[in-house]
N, C-alpha and C. Protein backbone atom coordinates (compact mmCIF):
# COMPACT_ATOMS: atom_id res chain seq x y z
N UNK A 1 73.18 167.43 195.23
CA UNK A 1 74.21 168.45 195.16
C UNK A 1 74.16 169.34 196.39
N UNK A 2 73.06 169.19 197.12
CA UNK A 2 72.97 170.30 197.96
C UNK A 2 73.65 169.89 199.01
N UNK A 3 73.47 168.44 199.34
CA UNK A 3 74.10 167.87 200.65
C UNK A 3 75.85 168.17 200.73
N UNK A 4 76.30 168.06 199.25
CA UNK A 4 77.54 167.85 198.72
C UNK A 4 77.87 169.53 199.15
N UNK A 5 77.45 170.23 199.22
CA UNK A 5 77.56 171.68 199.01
C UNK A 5 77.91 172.21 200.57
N UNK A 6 76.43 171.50 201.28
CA UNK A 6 76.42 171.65 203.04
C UNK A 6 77.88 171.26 203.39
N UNK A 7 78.09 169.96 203.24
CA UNK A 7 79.37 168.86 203.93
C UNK A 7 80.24 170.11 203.53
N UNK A 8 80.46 170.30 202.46
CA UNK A 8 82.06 170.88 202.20
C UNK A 8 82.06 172.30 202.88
N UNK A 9 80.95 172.98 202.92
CA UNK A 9 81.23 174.50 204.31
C UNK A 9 80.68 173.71 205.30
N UNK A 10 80.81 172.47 206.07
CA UNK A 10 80.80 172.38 206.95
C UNK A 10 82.74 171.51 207.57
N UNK A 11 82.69 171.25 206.50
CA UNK A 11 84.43 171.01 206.80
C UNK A 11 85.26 171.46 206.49
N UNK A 12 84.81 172.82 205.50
CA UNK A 12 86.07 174.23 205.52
C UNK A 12 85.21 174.93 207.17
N UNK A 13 84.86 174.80 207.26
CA UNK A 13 84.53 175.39 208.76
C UNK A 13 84.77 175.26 209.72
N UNK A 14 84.95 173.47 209.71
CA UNK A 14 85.66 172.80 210.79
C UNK A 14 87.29 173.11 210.99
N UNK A 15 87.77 172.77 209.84
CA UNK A 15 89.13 172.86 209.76
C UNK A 15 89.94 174.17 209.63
N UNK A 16 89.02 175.59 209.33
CA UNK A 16 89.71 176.81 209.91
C UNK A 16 89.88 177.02 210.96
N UNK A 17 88.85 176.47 211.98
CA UNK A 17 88.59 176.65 213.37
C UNK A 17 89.43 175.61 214.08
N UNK A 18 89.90 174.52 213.49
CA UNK A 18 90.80 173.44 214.00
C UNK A 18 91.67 173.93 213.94
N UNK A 19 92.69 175.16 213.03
CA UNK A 19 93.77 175.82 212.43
C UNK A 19 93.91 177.20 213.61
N UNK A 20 92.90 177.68 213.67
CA UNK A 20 93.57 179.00 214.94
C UNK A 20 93.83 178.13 216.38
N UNK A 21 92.69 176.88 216.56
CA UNK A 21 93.25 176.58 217.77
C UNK A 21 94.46 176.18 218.15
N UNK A 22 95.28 175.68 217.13
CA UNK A 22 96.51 174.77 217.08
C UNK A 22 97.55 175.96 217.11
N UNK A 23 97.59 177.05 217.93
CA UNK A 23 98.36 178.15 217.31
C UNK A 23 99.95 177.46 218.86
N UNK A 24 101.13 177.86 218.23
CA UNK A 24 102.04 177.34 219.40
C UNK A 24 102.70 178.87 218.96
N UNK A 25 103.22 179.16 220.75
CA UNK A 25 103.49 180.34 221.02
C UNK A 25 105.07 180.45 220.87
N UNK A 26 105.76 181.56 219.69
CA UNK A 26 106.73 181.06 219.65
C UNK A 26 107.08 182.66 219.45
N UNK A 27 108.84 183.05 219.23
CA UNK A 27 109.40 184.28 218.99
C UNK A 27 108.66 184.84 217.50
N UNK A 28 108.50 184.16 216.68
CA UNK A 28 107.94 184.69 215.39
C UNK A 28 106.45 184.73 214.97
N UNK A 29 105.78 183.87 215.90
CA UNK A 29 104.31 183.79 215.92
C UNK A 29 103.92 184.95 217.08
N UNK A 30 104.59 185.40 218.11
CA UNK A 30 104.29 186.17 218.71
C UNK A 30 104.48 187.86 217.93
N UNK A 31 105.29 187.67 217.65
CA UNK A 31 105.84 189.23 216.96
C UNK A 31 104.56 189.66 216.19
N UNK A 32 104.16 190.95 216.32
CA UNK A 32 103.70 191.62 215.56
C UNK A 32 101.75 191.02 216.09
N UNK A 33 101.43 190.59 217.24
CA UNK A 33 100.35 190.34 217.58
C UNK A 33 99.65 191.65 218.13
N UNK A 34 100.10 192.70 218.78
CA UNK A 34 99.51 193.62 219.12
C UNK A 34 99.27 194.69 218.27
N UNK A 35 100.20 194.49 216.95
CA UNK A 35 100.14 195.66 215.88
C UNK A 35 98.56 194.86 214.99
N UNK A 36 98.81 193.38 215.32
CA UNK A 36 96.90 193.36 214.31
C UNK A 36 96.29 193.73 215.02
N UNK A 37 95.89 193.77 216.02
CA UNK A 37 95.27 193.71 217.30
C UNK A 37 93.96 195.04 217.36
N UNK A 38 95.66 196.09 217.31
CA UNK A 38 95.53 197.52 216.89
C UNK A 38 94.67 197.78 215.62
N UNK A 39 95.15 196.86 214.81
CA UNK A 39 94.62 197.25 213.04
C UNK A 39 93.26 196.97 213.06
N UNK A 40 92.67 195.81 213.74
CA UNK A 40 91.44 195.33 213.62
C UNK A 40 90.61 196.36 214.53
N UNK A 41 91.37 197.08 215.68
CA UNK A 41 90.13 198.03 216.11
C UNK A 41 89.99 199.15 215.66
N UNK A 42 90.75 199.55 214.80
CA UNK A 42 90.90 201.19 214.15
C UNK A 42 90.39 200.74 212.87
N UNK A 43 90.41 199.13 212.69
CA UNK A 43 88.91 198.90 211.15
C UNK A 43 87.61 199.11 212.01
N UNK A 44 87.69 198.20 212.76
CA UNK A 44 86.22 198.41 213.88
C UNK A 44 85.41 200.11 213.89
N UNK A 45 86.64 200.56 214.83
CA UNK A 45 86.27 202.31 214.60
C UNK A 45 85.40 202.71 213.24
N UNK A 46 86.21 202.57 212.13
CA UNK A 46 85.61 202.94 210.62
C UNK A 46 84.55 202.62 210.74
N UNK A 47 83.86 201.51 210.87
CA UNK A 47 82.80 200.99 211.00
C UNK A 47 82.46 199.88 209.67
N UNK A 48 81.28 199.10 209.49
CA UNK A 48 81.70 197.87 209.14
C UNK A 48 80.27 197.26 208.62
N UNK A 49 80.11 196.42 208.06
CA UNK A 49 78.70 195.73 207.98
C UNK A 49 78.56 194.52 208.74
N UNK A 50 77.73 194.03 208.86
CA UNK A 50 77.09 192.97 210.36
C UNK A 50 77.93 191.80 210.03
N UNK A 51 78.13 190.97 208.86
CA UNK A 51 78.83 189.97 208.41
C UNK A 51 80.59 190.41 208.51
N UNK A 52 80.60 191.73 207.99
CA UNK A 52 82.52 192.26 208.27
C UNK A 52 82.67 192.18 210.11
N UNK A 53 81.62 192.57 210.48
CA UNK A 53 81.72 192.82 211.91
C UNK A 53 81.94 191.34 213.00
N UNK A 54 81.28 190.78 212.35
CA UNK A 54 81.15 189.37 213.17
C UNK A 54 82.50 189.01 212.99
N UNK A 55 83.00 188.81 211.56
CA UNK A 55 84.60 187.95 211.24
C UNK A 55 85.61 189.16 212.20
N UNK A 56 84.88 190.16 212.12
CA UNK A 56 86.11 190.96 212.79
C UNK A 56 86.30 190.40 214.45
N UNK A 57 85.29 190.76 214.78
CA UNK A 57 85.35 189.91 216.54
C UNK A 57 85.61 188.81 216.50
N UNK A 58 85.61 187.94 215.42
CA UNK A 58 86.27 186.37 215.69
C UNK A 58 87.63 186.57 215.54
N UNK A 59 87.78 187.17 214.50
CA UNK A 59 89.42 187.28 214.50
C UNK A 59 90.31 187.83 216.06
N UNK A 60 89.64 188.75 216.50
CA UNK A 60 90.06 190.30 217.47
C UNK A 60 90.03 188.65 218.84
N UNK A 61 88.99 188.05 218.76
CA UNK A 61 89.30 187.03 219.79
C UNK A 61 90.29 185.97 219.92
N UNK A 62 90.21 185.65 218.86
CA UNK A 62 91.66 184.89 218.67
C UNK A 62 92.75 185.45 218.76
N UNK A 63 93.11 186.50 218.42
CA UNK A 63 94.69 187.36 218.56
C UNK A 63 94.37 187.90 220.08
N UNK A 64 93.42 187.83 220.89
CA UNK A 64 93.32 188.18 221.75
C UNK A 64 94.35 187.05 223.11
N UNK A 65 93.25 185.70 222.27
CA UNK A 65 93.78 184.47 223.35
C UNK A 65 95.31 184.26 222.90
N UNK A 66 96.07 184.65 221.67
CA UNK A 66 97.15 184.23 221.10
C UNK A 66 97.63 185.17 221.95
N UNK A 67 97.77 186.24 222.15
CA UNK A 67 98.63 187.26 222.66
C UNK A 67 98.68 186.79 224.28
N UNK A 68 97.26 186.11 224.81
CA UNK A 68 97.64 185.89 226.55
C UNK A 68 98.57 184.61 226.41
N UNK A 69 98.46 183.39 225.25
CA UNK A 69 99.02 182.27 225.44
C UNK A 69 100.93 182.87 225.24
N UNK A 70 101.20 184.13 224.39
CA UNK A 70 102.45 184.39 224.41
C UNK A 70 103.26 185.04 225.80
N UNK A 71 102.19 186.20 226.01
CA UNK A 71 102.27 186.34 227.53
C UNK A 71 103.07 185.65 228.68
N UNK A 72 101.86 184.55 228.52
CA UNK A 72 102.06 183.23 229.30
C UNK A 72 103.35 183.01 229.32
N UNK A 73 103.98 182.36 228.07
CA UNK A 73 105.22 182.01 227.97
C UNK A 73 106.61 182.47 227.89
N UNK A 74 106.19 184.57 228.03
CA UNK A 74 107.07 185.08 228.13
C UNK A 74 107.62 185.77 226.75
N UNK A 75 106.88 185.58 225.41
CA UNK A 75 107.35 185.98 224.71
C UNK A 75 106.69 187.57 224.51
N UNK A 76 107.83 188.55 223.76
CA UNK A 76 107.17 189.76 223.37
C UNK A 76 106.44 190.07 222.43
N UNK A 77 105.17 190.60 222.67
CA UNK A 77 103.68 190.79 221.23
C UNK A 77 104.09 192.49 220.88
């Protein structure tokens, strides 16, 4: 059971992380990227526990690279 237990958070793990990379930069996926952006550092500010803190910088990095890939293409965040 334990192996059964490992595999499956190791392929919900895989496949969230397969899911932000696949992000395509578009008028409606861009909208509203700088308002989380904002939200996640004024949670940051509050302050946080070591496990809230970590998901927070993973997230804050990803809307980070999403917002340069919209950039890129010209759309408004």
């Amino acid at each position: 059971m334990n192996k059964t237990t490992i595999s499956l958070f190791l392929f919900l793990v895989s496949t969230t992380t397969l899911a932000k990379d696949s992000f395509t930069p578009s008028d409606y996926a861009c909208a509203g990227i700088e308002k989380r952006i904002d939200h996640i550092n004024s949670r940051m500010r509050a302050g946080y526990s070591t496990k809230e803190g970590e998901r927070l910088k993973q997230e804050l990095r990803a809307l980070k690279k999403q917002r340069d890939m919209c950039k890129k293409k010209g759309f408004a965040v």
